[in-house]
C-alpha atoms as a PDB file:
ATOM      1  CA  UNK A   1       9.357  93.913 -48.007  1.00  0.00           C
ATOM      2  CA  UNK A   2       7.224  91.154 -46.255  1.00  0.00           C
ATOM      3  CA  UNK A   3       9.089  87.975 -45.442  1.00  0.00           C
ATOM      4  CA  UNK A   4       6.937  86.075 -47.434  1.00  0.00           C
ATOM      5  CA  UNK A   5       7.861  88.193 -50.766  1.00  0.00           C
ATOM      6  CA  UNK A   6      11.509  88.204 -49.947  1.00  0.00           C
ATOM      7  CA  UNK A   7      11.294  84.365 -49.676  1.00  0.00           C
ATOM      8  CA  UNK A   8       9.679  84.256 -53.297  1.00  0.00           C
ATOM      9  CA  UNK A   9      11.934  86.756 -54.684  1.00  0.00           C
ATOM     10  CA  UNK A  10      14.690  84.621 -53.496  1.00  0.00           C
ATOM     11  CA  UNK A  11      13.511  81.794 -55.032  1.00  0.00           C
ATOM     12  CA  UNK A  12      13.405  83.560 -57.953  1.00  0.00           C
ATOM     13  CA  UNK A  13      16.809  84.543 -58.460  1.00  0.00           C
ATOM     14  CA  UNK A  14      18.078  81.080 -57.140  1.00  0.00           C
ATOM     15  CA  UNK A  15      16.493  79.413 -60.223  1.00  0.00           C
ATOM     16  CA  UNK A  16      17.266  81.916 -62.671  1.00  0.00           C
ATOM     17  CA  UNK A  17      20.969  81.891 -61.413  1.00  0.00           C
ATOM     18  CA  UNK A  18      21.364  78.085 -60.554  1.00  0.00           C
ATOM     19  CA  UNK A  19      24.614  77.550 -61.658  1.00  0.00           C
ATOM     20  CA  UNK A  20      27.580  77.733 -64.027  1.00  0.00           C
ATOM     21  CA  UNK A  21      29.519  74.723 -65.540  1.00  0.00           C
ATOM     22  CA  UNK A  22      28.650  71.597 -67.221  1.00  0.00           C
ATOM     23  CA  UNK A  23      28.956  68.771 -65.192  1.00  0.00           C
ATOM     24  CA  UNK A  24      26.848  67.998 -61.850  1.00  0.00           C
ATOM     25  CA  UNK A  25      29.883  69.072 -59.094  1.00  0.00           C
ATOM     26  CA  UNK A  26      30.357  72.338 -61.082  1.00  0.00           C
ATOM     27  CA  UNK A  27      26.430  73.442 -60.978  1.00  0.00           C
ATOM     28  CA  UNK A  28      26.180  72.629 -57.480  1.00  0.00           C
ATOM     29  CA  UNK A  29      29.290  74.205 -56.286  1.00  0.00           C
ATOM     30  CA  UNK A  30      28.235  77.488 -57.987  1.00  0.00           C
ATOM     31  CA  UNK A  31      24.954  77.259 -57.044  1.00  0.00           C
ATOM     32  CA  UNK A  32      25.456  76.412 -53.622  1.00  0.00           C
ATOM     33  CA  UNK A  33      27.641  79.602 -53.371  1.00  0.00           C
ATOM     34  CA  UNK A  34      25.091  81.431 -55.535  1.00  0.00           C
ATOM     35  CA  UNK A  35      22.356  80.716 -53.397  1.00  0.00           C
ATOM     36  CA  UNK A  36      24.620  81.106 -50.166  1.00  0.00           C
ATOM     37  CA  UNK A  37      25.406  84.872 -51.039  1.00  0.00           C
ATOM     38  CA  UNK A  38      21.777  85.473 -52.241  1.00  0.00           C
ATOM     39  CA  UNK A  39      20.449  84.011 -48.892  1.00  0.00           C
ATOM     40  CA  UNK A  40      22.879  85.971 -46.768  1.00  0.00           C
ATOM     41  CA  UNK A  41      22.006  89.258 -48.572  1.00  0.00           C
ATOM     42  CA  UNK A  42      18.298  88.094 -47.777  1.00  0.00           C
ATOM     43  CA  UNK A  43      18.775  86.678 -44.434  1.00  0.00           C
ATOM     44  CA  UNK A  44      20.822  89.850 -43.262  1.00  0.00           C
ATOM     45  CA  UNK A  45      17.200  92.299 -44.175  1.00  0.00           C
ATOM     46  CA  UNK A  46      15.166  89.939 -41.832  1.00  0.00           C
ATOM     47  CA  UNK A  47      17.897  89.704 -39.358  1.00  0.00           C
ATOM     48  CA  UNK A  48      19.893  85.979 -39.957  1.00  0.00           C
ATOM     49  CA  UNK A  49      22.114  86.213 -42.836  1.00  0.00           C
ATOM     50  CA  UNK A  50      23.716  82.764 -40.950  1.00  0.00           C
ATOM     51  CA  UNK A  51      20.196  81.196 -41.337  1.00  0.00           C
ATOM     52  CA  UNK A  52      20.057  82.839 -44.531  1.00  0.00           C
ATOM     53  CA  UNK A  53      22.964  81.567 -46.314  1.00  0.00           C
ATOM     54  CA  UNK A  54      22.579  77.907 -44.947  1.00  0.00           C
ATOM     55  CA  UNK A  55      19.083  78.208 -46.608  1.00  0.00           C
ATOM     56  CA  UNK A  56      20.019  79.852 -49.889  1.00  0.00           C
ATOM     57  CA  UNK A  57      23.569  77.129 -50.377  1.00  0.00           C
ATOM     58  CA  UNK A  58      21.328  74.275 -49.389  1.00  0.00           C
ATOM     59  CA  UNK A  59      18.466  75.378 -52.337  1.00  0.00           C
ATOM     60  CA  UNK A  60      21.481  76.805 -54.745  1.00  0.00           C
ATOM     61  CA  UNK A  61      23.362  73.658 -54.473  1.00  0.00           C
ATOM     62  CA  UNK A  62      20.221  71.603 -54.923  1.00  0.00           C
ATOM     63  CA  UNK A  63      18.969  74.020 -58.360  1.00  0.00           C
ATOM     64  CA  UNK A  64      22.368  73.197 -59.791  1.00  0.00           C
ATOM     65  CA  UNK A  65      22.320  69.295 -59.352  1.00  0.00           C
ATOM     66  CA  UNK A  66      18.537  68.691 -60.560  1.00  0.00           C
ATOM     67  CA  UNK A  67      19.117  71.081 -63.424  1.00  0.00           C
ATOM     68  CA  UNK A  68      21.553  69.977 -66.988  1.00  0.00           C
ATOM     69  CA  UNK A  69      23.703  72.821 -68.762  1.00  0.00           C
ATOM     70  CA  UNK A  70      20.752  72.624 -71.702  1.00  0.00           C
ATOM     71  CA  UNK A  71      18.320  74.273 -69.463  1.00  0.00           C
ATOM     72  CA  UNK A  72      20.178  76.813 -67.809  1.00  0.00           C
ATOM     73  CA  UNK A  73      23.920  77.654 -69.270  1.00  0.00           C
ATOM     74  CA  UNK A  74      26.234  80.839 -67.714  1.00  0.00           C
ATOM     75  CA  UNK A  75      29.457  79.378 -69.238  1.00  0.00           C
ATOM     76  CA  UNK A  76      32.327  78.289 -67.804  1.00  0.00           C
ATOM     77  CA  UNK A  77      32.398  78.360 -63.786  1.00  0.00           C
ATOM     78  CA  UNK A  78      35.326  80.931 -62.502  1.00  0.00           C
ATOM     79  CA  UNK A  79      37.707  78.575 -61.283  1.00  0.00           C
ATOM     80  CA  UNK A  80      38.332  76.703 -64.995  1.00  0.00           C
ATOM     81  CA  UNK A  81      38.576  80.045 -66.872  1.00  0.00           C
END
């Protein structure tokens, strides 16, 4: 896979998993550590999986604050269930 597709694949799964959880701490805590597992994963093919997780948190954690619960809505975040 070429950097540049793993990149947009990435981005990809970021947005269609940006978070869980209703208010604005909630989405960006699990979407920070969404997008910091995803970017490890993706980091660790190319080589930085540190790199790759600060990437992936920083976007994750961004998705899940700009987004509301209408648009994207996976329930309950683990640590309230």
């Amino acid at each position: 896979m070429t950097p540049i597709s793993l990149e947009i694949s990435m981005v990809v799964v970021l947005l269609a998993l940006a978070a869980c959880g209703h208010s604005t701490g909630n989405r960006a805590l699990s979407g920070g550590a969404i997008g910091a597992g995803a970017g490890a994963i993706g980091g660790a093919l190319v080589g930085s999986p540190g790199t790759g997780a600060l990437i992936g948190g920083a976007l994750g954690a961004g998705v899940g604050t700009m987004t509301s619960s209408r648009q994207i809505d996976l329930g309950k975040p683990v640590w309230e269930r």
